[in-house]
PDB file of N, CA and C in Angstrom:
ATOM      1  N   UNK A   1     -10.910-139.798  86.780  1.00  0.00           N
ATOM      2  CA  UNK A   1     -10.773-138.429  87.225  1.00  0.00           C
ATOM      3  C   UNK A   1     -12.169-137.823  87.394  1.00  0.00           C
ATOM      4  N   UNK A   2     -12.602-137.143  88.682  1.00  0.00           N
ATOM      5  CA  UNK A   2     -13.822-136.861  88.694  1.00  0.00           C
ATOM      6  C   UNK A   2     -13.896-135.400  88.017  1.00  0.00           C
ATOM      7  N   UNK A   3     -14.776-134.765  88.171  1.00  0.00           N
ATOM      8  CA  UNK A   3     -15.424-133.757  87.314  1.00  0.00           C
ATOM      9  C   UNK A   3     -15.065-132.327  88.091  1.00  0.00           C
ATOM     10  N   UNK A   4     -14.332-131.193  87.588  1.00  0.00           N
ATOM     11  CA  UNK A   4     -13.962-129.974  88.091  1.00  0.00           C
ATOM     12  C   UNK A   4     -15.308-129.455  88.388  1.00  0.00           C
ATOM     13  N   UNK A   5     -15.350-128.774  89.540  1.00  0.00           N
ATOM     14  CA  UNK A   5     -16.458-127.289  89.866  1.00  0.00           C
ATOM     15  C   UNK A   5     -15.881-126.075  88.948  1.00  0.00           C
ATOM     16  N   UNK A   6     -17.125-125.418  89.258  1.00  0.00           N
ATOM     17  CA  UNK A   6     -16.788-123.954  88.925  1.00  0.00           C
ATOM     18  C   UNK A   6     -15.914-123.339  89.047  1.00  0.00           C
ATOM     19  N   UNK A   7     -15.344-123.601  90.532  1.00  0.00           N
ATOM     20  CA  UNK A   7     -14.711-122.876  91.231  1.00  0.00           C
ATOM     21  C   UNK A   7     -12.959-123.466  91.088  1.00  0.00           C
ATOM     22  N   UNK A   8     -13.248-124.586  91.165  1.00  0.00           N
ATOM     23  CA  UNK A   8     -12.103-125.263  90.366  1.00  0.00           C
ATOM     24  C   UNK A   8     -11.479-124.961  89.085  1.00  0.00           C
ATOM     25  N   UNK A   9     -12.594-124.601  88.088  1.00  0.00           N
ATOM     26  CA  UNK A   9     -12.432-124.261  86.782  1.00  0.00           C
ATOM     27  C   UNK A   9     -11.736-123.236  86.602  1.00  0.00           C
ATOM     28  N   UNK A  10     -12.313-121.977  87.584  1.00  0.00           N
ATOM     29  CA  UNK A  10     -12.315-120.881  87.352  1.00  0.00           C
ATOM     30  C   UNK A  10     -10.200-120.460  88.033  1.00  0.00           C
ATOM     31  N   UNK A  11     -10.228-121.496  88.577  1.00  0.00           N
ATOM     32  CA  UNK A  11      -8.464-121.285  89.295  1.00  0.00           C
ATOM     33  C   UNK A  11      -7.606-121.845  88.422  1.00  0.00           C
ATOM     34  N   UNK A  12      -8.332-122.806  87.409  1.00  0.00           N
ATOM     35  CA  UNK A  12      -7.145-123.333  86.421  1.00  0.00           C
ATOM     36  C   UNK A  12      -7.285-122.550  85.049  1.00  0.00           C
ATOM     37  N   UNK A  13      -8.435-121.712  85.011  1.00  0.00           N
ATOM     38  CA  UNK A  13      -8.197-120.874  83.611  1.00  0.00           C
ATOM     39  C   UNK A  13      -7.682-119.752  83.979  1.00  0.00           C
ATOM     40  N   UNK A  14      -7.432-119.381  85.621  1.00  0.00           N
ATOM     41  CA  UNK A  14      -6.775-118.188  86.012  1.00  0.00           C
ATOM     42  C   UNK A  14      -5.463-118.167  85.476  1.00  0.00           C
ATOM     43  N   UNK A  15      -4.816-119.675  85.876  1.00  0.00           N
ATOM     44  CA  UNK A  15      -3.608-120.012  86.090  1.00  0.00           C
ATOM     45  C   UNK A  15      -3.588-119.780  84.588  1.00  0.00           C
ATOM     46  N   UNK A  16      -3.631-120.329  83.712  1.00  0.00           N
ATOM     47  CA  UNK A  16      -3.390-120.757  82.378  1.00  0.00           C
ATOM     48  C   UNK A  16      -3.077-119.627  81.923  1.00  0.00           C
ATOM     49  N   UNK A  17      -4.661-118.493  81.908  1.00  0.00           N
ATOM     50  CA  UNK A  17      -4.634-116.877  80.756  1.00  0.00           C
ATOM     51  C   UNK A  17      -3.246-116.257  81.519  1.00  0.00           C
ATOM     52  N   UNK A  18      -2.453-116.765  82.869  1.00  0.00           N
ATOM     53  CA  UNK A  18      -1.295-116.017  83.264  1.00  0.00           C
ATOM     54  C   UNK A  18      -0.395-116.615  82.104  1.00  0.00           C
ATOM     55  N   UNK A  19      -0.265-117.287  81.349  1.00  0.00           N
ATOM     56  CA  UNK A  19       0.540-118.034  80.701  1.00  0.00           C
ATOM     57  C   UNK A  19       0.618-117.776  79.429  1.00  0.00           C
ATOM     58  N   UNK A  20      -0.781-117.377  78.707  1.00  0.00           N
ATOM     59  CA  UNK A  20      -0.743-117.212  77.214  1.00  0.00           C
ATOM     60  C   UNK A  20      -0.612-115.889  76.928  1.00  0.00           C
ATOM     61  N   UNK A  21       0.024-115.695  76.418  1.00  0.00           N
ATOM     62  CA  UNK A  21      -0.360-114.219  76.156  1.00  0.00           C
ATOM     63  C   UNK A  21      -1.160-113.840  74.451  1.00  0.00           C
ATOM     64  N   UNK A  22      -1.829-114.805  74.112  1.00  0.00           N
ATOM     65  CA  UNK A  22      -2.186-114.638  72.834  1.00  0.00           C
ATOM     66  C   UNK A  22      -3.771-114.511  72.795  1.00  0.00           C
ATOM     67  N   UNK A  23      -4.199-114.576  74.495  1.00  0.00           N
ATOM     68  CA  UNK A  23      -5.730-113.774  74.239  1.00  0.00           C
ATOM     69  C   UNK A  23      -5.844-112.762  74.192  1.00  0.00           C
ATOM     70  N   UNK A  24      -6.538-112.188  73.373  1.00  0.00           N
ATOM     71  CA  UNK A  24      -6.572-110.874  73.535  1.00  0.00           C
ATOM     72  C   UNK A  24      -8.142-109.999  73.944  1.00  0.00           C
ATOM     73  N   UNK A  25      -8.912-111.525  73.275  1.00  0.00           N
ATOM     74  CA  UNK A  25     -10.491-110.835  73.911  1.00  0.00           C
ATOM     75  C   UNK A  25     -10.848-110.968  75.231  1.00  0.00           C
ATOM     76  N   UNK A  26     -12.248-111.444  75.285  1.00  0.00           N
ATOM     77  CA  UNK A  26     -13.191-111.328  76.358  1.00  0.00           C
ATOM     78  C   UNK A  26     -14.507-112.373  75.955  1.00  0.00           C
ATOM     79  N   UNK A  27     -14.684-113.310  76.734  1.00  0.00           N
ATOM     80  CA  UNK A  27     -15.678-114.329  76.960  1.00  0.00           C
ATOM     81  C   UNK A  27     -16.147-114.325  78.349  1.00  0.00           C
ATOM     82  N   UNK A  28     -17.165-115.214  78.108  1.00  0.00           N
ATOM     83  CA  UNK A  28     -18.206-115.901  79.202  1.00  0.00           C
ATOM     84  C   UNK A  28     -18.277-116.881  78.597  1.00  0.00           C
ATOM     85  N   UNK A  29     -18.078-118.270  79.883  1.00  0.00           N
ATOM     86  CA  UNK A  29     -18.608-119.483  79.801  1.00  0.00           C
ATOM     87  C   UNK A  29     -19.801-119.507  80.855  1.00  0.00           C
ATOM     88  N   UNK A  30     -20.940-119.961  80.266  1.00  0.00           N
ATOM     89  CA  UNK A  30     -22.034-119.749  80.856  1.00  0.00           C
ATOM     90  C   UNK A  30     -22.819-121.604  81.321  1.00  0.00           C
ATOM     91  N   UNK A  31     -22.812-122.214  82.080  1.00  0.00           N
ATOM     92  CA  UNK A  31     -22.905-123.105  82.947  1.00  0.00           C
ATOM     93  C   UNK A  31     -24.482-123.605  82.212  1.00  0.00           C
ATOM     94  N   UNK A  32     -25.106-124.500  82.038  1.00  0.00           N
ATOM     95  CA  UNK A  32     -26.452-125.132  82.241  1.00  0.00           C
ATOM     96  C   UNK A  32     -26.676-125.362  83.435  1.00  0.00           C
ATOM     97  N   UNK A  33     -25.838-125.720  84.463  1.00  0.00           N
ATOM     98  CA  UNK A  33     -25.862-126.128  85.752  1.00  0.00           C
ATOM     99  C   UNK A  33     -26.161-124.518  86.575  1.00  0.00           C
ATOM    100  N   UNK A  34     -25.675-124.274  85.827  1.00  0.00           N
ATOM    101  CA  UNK A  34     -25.992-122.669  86.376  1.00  0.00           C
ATOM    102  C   UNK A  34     -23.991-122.424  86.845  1.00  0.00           C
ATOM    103  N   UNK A  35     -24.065-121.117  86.880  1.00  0.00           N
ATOM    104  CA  UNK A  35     -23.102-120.334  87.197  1.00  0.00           C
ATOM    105  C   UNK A  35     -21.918-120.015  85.924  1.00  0.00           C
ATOM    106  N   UNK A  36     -20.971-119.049  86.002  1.00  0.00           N
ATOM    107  CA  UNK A  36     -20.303-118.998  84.799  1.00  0.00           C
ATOM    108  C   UNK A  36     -18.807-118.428  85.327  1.00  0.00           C
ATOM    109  N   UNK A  37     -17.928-118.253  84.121  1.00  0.00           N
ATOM    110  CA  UNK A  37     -16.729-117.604  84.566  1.00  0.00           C
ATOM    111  C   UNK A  37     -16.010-116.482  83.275  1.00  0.00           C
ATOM    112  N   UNK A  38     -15.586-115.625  83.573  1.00  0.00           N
ATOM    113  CA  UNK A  38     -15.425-114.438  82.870  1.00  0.00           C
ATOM    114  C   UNK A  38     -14.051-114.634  82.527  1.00  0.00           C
ATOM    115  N   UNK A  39     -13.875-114.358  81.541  1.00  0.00           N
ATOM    116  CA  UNK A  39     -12.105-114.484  80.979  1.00  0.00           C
ATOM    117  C   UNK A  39     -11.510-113.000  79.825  1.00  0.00           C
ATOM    118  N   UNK A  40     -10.970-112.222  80.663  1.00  0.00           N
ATOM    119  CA  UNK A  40     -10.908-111.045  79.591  1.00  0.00           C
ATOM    120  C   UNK A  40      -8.983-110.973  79.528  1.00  0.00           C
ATOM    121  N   UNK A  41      -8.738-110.847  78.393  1.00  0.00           N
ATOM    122  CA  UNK A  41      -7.089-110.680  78.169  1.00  0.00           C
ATOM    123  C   UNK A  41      -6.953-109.075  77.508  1.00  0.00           C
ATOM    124  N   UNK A  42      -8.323-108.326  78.021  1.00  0.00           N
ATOM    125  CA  UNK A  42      -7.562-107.345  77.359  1.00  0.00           C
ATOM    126  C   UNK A  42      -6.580-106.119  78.307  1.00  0.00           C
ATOM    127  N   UNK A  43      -6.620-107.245  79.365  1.00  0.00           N
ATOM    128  CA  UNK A  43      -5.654-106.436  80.471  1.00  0.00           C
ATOM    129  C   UNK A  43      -4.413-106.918  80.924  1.00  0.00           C
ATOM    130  N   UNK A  44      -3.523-106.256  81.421  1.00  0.00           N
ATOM    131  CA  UNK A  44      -2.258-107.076  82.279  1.00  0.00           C
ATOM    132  C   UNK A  44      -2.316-106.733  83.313  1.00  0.00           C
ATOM    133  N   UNK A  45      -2.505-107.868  84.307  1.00  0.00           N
ATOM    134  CA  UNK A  45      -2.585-109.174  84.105  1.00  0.00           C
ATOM    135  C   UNK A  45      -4.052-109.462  83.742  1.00  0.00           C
ATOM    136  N   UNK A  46      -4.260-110.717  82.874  1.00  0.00           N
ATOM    137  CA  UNK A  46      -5.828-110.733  82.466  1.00  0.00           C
ATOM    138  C   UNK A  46      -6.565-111.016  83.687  1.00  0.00           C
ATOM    139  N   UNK A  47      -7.831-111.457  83.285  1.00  0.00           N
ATOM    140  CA  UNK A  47      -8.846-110.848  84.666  1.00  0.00           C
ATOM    141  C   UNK A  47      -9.825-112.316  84.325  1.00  0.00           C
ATOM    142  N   UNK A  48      -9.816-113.169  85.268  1.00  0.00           N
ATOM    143  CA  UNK A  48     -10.797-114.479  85.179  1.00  0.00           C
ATOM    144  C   UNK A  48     -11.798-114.163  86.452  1.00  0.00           C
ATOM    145  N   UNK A  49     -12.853-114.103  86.576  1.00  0.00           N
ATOM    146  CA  UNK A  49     -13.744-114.027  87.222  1.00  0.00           C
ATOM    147  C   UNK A  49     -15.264-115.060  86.978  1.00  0.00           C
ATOM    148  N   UNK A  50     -15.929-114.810  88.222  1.00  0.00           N
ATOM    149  CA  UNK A  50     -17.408-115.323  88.246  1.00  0.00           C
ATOM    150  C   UNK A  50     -18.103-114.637  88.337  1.00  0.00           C
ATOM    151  N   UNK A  51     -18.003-113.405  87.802  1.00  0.00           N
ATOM    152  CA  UNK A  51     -18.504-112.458  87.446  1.00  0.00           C
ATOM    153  C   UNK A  51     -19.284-112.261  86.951  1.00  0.00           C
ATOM    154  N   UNK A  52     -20.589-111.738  86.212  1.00  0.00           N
ATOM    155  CA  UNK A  52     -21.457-111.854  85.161  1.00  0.00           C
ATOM    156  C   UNK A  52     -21.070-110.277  84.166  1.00  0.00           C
ATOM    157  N   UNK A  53     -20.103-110.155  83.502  1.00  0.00           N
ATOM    158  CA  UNK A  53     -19.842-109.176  83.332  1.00  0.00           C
ATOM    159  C   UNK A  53     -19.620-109.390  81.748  1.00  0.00           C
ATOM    160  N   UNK A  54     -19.927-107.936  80.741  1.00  0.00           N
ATOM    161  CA  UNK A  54     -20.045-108.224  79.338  1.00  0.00           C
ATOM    162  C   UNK A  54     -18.995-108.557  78.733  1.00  0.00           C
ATOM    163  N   UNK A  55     -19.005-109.867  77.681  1.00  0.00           N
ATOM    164  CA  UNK A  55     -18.026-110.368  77.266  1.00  0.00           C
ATOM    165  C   UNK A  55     -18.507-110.035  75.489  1.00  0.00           C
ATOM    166  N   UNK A  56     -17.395-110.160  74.355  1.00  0.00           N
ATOM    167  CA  UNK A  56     -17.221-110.345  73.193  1.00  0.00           C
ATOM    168  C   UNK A  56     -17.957-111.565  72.923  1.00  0.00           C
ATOM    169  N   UNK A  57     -18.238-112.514  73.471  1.00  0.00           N
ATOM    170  CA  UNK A  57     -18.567-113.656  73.428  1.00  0.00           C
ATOM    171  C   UNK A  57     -18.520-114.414  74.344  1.00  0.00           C
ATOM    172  N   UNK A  58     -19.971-115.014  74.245  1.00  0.00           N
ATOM    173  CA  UNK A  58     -20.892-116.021  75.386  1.00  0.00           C
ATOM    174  C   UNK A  58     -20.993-117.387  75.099  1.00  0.00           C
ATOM    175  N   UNK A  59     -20.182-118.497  75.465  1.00  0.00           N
ATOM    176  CA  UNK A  59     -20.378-119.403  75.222  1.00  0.00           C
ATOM    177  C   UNK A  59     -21.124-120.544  76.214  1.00  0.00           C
ATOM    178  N   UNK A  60     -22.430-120.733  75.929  1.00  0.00           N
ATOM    179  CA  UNK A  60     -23.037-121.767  76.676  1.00  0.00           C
ATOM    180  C   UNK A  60     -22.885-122.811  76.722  1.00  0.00           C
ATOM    181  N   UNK A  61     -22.363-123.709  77.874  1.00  0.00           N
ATOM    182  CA  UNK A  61     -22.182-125.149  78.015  1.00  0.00           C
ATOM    183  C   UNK A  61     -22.354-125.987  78.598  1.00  0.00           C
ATOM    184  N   UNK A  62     -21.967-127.176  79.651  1.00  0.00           N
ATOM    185  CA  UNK A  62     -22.177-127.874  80.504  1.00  0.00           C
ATOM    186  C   UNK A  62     -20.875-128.205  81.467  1.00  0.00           C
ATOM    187  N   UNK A  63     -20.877-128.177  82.671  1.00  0.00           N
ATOM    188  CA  UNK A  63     -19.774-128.222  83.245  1.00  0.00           C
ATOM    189  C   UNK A  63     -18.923-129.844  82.449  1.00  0.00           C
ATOM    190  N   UNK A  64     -20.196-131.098  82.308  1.00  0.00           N
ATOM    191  CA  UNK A  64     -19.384-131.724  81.648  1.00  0.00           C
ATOM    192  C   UNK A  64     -18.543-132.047  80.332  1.00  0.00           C
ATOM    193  N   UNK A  65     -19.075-130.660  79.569  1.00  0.00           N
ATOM    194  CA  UNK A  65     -18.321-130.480  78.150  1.00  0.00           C
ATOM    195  C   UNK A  65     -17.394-130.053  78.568  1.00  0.00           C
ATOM    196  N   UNK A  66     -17.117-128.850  79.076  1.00  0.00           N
ATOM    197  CA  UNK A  66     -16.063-128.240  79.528  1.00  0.00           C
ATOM    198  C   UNK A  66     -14.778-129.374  80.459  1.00  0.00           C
ATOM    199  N   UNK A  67     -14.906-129.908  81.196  1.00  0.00           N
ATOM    200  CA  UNK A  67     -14.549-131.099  81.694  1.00  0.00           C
ATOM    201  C   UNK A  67     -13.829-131.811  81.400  1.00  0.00           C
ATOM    202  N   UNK A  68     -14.902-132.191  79.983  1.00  0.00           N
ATOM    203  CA  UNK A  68     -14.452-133.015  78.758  1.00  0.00           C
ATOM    204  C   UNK A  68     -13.145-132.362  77.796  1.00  0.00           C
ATOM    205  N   UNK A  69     -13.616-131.078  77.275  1.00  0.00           N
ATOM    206  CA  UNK A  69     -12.169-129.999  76.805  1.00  0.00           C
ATOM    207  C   UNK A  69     -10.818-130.375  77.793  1.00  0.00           C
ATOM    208  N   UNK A  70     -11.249-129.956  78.985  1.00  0.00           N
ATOM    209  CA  UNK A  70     -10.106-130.398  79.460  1.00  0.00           C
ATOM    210  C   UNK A  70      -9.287-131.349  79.637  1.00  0.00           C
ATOM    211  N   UNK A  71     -10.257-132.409  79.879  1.00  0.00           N
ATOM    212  CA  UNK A  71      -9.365-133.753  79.434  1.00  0.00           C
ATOM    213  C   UNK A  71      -9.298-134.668  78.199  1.00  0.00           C
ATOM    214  N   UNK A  72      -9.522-133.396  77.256  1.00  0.00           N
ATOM    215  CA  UNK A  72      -9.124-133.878  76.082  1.00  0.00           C
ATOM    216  C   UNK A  72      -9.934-135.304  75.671  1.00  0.00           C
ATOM    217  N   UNK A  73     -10.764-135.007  76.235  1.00  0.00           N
ATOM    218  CA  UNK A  73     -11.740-136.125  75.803  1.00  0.00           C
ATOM    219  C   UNK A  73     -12.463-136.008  74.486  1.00  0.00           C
ATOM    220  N   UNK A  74     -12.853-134.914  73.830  1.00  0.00           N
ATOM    221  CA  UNK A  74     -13.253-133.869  72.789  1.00  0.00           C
ATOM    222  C   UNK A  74     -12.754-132.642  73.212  1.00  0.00           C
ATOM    223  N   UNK A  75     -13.268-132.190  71.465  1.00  0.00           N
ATOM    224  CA  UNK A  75     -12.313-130.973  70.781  1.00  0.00           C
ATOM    225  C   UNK A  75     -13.806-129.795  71.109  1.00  0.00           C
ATOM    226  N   UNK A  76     -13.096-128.871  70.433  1.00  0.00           N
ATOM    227  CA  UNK A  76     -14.121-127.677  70.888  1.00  0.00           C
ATOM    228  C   UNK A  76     -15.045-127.737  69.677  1.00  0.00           C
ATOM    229  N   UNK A  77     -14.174-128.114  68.350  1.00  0.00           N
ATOM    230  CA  UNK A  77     -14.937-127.713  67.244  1.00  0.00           C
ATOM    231  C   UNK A  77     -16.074-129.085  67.008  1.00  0.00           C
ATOM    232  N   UNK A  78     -15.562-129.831  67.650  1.00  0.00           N
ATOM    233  CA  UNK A  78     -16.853-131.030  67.748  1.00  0.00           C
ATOM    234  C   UNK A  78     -18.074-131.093  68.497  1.00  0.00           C
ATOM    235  N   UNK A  79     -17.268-130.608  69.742  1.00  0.00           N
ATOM    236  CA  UNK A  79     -18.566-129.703  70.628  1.00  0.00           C
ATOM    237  C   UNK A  79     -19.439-128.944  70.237  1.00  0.00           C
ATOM    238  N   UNK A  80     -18.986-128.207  69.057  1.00  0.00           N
ATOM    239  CA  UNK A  80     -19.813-127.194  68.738  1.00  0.00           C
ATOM    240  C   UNK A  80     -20.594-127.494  67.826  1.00  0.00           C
ATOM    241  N   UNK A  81     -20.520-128.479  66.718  1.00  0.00           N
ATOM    242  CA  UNK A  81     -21.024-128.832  65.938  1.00  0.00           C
ATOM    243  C   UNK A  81     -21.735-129.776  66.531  1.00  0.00           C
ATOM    244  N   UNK A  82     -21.746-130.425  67.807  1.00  0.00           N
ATOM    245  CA  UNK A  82     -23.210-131.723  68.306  1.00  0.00           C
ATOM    246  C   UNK A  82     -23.736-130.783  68.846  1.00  0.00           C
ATOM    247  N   UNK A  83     -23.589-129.420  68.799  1.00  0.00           N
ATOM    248  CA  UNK A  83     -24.950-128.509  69.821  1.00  0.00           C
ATOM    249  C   UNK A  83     -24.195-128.453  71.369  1.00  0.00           C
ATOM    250  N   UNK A  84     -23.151-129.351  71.697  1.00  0.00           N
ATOM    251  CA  UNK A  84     -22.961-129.043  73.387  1.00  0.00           C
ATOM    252  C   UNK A  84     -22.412-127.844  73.578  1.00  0.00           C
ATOM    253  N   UNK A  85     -21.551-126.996  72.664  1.00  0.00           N
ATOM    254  CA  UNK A  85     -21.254-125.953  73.038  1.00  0.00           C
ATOM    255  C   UNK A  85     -22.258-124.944  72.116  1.00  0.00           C
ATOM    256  N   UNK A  86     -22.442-123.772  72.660  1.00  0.00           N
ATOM    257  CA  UNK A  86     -23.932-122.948  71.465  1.00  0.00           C
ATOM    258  C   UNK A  86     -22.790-121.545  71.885  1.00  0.00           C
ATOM    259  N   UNK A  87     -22.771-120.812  71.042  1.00  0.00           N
ATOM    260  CA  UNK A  87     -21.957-119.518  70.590  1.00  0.00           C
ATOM    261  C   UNK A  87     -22.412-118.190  70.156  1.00  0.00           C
ATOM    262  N   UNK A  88     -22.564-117.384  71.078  1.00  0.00           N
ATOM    263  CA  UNK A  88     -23.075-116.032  70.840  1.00  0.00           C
ATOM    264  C   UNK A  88     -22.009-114.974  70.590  1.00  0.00           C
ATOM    265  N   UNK A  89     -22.047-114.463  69.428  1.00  0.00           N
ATOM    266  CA  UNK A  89     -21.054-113.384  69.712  1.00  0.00           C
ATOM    267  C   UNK A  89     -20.039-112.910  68.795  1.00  0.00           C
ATOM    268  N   UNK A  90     -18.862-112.862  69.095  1.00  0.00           N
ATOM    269  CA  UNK A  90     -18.016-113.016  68.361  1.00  0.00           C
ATOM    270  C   UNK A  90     -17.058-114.082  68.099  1.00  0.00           C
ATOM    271  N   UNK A  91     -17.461-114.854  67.015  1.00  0.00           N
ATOM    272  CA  UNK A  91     -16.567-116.231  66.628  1.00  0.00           C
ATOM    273  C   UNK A  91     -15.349-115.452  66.828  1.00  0.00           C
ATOM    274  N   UNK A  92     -14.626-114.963  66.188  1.00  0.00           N
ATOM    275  CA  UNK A  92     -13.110-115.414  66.269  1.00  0.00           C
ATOM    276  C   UNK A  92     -12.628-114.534  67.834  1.00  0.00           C
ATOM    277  N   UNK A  93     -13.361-114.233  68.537  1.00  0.00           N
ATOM    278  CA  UNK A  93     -12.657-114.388  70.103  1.00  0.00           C
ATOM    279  C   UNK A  93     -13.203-115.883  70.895  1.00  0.00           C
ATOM    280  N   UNK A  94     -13.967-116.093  70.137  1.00  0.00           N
ATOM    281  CA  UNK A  94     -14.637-117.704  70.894  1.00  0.00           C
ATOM    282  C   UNK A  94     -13.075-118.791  70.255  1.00  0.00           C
ATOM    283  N   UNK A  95     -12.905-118.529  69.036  1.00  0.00           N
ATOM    284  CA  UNK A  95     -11.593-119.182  68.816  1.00  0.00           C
ATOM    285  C   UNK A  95     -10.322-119.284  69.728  1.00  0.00           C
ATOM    286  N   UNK A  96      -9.961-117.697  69.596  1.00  0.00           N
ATOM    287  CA  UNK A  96      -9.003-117.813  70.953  1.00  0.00           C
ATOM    288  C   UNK A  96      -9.291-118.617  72.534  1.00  0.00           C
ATOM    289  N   UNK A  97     -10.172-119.035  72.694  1.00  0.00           N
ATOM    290  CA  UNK A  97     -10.216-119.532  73.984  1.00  0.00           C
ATOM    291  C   UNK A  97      -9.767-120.703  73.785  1.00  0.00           C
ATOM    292  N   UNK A  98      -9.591-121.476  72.154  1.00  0.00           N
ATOM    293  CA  UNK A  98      -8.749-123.173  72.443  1.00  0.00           C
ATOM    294  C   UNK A  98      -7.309-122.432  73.141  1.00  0.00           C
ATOM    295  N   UNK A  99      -6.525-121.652  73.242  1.00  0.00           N
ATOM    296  CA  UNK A  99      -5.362-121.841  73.888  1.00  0.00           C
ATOM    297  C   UNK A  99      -5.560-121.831  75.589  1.00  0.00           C
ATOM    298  N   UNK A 100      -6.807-121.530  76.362  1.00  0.00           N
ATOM    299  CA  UNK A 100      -6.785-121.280  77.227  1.00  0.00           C
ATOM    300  C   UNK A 100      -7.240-122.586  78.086  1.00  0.00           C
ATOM    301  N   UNK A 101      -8.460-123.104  76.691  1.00  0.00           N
ATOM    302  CA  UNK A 101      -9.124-124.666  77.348  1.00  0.00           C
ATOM    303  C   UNK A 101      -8.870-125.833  77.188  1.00  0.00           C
ATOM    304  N   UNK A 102      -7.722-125.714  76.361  1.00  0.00           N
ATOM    305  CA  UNK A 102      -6.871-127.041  75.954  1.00  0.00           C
ATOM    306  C   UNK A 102      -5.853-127.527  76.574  1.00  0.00           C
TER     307      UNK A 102
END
């Protein structure tokens, strides 16, 4: 399976936050490759964008960690602990995002 874009990314976490209703914050995933995508649930319907807009929490990564989350190749909390994912912000809205990236 090759490797999602941004833009790719950004249509399947659209799809998904339509689905959960148990986010309730606001993140940024912020790209090394450059570019990012905005995920806020504190609206109905929630709001996924590429936006650069202020989130509860900024999580910096690599399109191929993220990738990797998705196909369950690794976990988030392992990610985070080898350094591939780095976490600004508020931990427990960075938590809520396993229902969105799993």
């Amino acid at each position: 399976m090759s490797d999602l874009t941004v833009d790719q990314l950004t249509v399947m976490i659209r799809e998904k936050l339509a689905t959960v209703s148990a986010f309730s914050a606001s993140a940024r995933l912020v790209f090394d490759e450059g570019g990012s995508i905005f995920i806020s649930g504190k609206s109905t319907p929630g709001l996924v964008s590429n936006d650069e807009l202020p989130a509860e929490v900024t999580l910096r990564l690599s399109l191929e960690t993220l990738n990797k989350l998705y196909r369950r190749e690794t976990n988030a909390t392992t990610a985070v602990m080898s350094g591939k994912i780095k976490i600004e912000g508020n931990l427990m809205a960075a938590m809520q995002l396993d229902k969105i990236l799993s």
